[in-house]
PDB file of N, CA and C in Angstrom:
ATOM      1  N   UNK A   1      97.122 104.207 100.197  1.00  0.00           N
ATOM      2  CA  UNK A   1      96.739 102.869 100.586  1.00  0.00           C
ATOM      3  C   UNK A   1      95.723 102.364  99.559  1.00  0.00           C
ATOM      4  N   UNK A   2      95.937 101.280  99.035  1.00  0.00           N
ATOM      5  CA  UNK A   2      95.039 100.629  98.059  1.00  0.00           C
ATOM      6  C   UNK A   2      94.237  99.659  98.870  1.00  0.00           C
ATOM      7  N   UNK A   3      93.230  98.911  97.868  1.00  0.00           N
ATOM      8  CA  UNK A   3      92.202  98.306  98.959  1.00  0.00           C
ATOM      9  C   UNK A   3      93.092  96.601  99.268  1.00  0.00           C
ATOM     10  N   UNK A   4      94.028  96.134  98.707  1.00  0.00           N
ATOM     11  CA  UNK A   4      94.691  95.205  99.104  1.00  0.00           C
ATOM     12  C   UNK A   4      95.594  95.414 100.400  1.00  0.00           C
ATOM     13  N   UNK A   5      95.704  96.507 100.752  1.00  0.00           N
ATOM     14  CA  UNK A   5      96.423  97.140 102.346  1.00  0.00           C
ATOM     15  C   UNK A   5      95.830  97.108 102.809  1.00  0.00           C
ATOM     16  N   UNK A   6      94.533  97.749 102.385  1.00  0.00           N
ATOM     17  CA  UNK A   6      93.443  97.976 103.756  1.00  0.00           C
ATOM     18  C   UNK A   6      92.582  96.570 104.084  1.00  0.00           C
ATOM     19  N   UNK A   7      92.443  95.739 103.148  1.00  0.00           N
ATOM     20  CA  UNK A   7      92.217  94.618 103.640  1.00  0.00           C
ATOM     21  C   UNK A   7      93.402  93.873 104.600  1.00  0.00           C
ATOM     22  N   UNK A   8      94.557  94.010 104.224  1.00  0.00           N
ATOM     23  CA  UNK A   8      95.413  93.019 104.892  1.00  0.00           C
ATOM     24  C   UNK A   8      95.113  93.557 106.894  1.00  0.00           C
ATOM     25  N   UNK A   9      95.193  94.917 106.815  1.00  0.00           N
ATOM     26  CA  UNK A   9      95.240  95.547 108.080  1.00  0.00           C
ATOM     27  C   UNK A   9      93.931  95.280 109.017  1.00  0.00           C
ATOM     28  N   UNK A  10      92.592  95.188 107.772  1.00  0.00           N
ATOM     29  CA  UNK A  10      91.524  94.841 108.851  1.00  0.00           C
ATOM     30  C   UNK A  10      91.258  93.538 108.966  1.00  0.00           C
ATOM     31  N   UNK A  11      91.703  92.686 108.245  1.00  0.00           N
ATOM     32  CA  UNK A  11      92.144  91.603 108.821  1.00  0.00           C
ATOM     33  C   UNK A  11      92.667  91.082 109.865  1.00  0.00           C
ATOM     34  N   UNK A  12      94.150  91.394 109.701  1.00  0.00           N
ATOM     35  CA  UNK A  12      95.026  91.698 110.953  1.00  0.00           C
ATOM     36  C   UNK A  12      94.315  92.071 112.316  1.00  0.00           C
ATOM     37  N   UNK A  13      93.368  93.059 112.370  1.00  0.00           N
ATOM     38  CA  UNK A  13      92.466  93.876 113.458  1.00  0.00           C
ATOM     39  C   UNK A  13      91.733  92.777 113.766  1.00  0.00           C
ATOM     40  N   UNK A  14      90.880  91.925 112.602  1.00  0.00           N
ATOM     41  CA  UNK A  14      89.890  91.392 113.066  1.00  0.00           C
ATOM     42  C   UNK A  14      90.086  89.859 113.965  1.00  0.00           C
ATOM     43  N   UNK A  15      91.650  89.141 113.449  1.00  0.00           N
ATOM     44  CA  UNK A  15      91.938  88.077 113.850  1.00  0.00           C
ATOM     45  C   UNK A  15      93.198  88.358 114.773  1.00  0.00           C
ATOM     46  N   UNK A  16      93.577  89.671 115.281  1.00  0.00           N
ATOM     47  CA  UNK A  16      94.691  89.910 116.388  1.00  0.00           C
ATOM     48  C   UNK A  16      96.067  89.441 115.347  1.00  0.00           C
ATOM     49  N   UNK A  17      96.274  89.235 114.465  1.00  0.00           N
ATOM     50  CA  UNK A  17      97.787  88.601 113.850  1.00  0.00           C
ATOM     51  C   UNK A  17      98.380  89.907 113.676  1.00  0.00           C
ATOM     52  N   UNK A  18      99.685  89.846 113.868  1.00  0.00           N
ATOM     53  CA  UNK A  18     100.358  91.309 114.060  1.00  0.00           C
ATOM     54  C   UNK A  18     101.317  90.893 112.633  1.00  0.00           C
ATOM     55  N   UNK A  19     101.775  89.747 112.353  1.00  0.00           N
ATOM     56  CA  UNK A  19     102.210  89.971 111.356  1.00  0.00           C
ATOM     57  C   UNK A  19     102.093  89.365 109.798  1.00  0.00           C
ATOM     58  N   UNK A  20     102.516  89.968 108.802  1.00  0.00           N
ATOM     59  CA  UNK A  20     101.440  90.615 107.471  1.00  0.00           C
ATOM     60  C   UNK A  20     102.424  89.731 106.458  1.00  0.00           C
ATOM     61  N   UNK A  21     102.189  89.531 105.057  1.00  0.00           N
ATOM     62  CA  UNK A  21     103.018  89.173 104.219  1.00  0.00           C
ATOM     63  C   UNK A  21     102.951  90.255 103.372  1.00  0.00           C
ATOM     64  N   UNK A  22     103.618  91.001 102.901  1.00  0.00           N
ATOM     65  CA  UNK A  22     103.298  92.010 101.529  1.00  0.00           C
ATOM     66  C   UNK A  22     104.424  92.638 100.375  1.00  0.00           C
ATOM     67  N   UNK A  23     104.643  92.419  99.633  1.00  0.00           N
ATOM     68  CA  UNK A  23     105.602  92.470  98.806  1.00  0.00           C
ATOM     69  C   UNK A  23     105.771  94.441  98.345  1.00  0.00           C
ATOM     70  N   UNK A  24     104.697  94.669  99.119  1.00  0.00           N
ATOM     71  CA  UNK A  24     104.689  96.431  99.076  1.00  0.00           C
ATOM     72  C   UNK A  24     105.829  96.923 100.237  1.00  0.00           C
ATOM     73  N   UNK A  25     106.345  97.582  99.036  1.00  0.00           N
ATOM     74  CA  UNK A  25     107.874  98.367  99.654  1.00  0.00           C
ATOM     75  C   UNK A  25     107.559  99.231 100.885  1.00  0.00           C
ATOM     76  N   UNK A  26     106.347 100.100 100.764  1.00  0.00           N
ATOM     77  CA  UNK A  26     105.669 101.016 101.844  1.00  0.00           C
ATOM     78  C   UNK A  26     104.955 100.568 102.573  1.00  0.00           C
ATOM     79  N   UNK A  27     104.893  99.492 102.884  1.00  0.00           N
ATOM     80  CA  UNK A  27     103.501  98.926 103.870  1.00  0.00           C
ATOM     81  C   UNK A  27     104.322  99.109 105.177  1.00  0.00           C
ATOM     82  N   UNK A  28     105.606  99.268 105.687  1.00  0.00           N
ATOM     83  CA  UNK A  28     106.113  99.507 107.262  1.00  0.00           C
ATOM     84  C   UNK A  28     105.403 101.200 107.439  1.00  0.00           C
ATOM     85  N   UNK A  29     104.794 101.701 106.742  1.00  0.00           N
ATOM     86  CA  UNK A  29     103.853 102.985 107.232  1.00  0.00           C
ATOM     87  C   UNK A  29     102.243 102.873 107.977  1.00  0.00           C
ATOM     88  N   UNK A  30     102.706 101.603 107.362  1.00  0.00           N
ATOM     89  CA  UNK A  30     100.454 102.005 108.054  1.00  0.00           C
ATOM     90  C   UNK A  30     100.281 101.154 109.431  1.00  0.00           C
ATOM     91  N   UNK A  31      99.541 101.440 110.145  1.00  0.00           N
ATOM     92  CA  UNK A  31      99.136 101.075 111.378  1.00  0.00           C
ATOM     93  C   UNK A  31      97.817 100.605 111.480  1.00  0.00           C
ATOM     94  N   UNK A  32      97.634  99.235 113.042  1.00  0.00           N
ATOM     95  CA  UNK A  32      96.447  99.203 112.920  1.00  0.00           C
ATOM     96  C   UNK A  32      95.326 100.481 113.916  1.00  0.00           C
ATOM     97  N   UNK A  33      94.596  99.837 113.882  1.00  0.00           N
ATOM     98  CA  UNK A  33      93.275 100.481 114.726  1.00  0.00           C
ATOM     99  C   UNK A  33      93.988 101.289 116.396  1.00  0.00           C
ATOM    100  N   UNK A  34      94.158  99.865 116.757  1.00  0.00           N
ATOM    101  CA  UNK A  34      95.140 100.241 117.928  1.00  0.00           C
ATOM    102  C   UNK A  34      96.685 101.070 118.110  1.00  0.00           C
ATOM    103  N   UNK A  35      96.630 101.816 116.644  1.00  0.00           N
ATOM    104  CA  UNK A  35      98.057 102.542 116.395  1.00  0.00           C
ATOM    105  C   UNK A  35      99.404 101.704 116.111  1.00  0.00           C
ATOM    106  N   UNK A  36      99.227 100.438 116.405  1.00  0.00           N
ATOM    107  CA  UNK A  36     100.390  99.737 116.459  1.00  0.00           C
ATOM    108  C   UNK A  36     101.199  98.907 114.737  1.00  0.00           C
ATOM    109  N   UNK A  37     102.417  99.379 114.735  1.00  0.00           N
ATOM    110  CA  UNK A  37     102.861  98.744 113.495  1.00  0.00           C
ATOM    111  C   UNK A  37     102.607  97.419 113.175  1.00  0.00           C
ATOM    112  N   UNK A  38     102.273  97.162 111.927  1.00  0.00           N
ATOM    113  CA  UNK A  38     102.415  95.156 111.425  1.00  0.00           C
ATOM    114  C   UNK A  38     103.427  95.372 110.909  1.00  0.00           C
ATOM    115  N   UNK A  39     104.240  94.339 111.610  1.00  0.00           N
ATOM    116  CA  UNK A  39     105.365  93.261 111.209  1.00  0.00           C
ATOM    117  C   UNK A  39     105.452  92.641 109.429  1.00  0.00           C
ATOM    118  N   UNK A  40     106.046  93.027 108.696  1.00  0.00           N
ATOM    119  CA  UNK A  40     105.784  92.488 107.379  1.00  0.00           C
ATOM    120  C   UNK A  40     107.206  91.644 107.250  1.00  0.00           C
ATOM    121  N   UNK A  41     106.853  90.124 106.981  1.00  0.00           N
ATOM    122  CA  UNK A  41     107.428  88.917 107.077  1.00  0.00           C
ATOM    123  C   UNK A  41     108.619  89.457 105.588  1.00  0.00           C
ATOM    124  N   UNK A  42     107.810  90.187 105.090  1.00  0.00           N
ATOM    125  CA  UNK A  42     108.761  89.741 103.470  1.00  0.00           C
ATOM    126  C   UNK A  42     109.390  91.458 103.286  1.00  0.00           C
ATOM    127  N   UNK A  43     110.424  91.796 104.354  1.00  0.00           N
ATOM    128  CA  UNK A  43     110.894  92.956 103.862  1.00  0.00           C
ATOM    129  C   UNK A  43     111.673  93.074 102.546  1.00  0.00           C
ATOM    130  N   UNK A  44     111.496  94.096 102.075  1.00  0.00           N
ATOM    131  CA  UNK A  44     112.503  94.207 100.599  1.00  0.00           C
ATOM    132  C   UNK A  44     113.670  94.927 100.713  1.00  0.00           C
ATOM    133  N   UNK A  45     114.276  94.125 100.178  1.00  0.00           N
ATOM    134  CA  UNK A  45     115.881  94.871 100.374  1.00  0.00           C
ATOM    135  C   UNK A  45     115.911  96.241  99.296  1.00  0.00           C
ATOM    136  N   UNK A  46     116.771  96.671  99.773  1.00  0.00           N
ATOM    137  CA  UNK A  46     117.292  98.121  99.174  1.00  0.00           C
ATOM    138  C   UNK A  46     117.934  97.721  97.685  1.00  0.00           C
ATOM    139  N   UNK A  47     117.685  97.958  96.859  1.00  0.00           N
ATOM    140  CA  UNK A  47     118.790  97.636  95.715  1.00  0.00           C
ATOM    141  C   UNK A  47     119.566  98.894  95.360  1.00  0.00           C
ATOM    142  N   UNK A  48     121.093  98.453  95.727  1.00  0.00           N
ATOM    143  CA  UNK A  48     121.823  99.964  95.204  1.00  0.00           C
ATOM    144  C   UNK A  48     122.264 100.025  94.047  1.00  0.00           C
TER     145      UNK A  48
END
């Protein structure tokens, strides 16, 4: 987790918004405070 995740998440914590914008492929891993997944608006597709 870099500090641009961990900001988005305590954010998220601090204003209740469950869901995130992030162009990071791995961000459906991290959770907030309350254990619960953020929603990331901008999933990335798979390229085969």
């Amino acid at each position: 987790m870099d500090l641009a995740d961990a900001t988005l998440i305590v954010a998220s914590e601090i204003t209740g918004i469950k869901e995130i914008a992030s162009i990071d492929s791995d961000f459906y891993i991290y959770r907030n405070i309350r254990n619960q997944y953020l929603s990331n608006i901008f999933p990335l597709a798979k390229v085969k």
